[in-house]
N, C-alpha and C. Protein backbone atom coordinates (compact mmCIF):
# COMPACT_ATOMS: atom_id res chain seq x y z
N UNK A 1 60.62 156.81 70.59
CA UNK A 1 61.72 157.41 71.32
C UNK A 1 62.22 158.64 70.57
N UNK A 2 62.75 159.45 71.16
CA UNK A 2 63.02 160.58 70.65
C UNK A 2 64.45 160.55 69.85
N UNK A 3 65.10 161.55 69.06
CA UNK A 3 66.81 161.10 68.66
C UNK A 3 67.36 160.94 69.81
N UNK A 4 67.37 162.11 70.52
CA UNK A 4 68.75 162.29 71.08
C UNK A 4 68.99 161.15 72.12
N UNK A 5 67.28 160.36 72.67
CA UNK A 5 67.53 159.12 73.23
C UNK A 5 68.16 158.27 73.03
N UNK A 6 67.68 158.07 71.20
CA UNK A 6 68.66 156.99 70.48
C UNK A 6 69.91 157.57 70.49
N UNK A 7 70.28 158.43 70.16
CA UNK A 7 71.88 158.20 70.32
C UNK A 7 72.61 158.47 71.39
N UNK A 8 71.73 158.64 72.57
CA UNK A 8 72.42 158.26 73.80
C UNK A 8 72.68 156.70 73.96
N UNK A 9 71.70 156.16 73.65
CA UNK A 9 71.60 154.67 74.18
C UNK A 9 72.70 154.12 73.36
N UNK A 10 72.47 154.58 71.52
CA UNK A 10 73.76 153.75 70.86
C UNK A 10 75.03 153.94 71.47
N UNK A 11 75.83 155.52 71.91
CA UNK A 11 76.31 155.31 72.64
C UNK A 11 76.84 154.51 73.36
N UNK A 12 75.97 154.41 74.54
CA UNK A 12 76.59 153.58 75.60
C UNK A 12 76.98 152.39 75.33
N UNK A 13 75.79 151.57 74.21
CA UNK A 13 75.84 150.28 73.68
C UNK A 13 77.45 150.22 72.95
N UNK A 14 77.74 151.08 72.51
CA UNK A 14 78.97 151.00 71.59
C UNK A 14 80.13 151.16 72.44
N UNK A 15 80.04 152.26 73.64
CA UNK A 15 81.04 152.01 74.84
C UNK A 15 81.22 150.60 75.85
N UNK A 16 79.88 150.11 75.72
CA UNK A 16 80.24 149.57 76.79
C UNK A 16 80.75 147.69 75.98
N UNK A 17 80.45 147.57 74.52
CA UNK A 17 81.00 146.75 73.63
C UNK A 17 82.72 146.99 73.47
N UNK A 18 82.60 148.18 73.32
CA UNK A 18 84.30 148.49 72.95
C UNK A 18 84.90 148.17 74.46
N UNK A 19 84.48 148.17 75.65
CA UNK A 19 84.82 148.02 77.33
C UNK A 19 85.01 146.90 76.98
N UNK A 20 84.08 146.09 76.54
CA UNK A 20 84.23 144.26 77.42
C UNK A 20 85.10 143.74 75.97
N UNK A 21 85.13 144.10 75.01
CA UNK A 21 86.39 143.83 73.87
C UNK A 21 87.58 144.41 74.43
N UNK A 22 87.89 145.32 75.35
CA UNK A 22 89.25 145.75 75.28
C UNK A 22 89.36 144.98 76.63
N UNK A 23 88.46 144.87 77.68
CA UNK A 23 88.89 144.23 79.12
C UNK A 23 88.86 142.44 79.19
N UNK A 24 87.71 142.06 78.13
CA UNK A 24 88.35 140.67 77.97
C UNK A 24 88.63 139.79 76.62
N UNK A 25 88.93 140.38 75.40
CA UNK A 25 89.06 140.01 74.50
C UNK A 25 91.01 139.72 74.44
N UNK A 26 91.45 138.60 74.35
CA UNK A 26 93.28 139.09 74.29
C UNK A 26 93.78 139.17 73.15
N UNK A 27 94.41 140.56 73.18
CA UNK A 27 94.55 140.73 71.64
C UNK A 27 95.80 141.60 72.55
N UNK A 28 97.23 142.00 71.03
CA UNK A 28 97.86 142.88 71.22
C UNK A 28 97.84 144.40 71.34
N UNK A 29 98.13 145.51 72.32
CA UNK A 29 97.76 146.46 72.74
C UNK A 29 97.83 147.20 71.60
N UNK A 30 98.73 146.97 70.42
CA UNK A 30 98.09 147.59 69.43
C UNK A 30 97.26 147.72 68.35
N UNK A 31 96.44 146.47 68.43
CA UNK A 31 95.76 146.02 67.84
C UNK A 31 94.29 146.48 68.54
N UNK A 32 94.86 146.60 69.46
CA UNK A 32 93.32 147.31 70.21
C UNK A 32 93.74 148.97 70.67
N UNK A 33 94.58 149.39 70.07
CA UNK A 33 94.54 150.85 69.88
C UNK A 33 94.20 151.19 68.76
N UNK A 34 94.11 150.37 67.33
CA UNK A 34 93.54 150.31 66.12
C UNK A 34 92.21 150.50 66.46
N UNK A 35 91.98 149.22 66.70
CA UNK A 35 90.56 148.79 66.96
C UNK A 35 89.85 150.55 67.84
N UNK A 36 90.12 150.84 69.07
CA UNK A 36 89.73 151.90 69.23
C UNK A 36 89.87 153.02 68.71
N UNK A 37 90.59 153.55 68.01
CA UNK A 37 90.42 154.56 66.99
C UNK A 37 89.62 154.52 66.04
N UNK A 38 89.47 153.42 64.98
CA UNK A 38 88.37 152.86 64.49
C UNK A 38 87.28 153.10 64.99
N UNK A 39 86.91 152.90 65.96
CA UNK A 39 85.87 152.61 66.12
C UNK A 39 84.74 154.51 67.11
N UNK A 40 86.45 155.26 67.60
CA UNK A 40 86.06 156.40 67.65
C UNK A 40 85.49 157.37 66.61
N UNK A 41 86.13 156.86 65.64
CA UNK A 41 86.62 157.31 64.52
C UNK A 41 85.04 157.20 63.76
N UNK A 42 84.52 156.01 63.65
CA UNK A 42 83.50 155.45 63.31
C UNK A 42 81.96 156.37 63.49
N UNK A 43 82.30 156.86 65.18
CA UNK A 43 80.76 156.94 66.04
C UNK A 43 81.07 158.67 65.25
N UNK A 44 82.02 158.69 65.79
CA UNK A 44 82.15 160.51 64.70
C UNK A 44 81.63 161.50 63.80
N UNK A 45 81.78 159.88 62.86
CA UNK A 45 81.50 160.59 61.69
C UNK A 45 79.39 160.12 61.75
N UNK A 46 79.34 159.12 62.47
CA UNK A 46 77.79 158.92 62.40
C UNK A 46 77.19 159.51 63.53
N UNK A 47 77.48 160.20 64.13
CA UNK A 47 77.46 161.42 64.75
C UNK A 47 76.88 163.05 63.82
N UNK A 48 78.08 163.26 63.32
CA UNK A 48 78.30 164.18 62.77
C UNK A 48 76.84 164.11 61.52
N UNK A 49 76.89 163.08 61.01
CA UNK A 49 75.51 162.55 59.99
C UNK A 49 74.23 162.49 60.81
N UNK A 50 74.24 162.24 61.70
CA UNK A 50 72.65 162.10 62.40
C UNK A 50 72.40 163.95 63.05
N UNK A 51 73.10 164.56 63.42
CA UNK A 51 72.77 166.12 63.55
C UNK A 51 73.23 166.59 62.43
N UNK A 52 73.33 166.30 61.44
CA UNK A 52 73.23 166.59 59.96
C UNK A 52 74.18 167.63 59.61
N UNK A 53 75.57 167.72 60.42
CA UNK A 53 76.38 168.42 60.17
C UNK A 53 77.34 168.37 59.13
N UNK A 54 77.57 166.70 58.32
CA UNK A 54 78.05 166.00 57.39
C UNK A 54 77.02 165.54 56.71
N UNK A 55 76.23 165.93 55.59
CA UNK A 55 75.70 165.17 54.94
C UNK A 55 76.09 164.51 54.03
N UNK A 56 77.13 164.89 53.64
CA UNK A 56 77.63 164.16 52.36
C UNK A 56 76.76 164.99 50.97
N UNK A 57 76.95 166.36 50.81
CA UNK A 57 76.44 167.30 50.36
C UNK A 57 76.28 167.18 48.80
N UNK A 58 75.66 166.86 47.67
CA UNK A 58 76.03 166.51 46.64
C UNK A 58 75.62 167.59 45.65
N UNK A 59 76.23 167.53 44.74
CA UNK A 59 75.99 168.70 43.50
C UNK A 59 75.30 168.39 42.53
């Protein structure tokens, strides 16, 4: 498979996990505004690392 396949697919896999945790998991609404920031927060930065815009550049 090609990248950009894979990280389409992780994607979705990770949207549509964070969907069925926020639509049937019962938790307090702010505990799942954590949880989603986290977890935006998360794809971001491994994002940002897989088009190699963050490597974590070392000296």
């Amino acid at each position: 498979m090609t990248p950009l396949i894979t990280v389409i697919i992780t994607l979705v896999i990770v949207g549509l996990i964070l969907w069925l945790i926020n639509s049937y998991v019962p938790m307090a609404s702010s505990i799942k505004s954590i949880l989603n920031i986290v977890v935006v927060i998360a794809v971001i930065i491994w994002l940002l690392r897989v088009f190699g815009v963050w490597g974590g550049a070392t000296l």
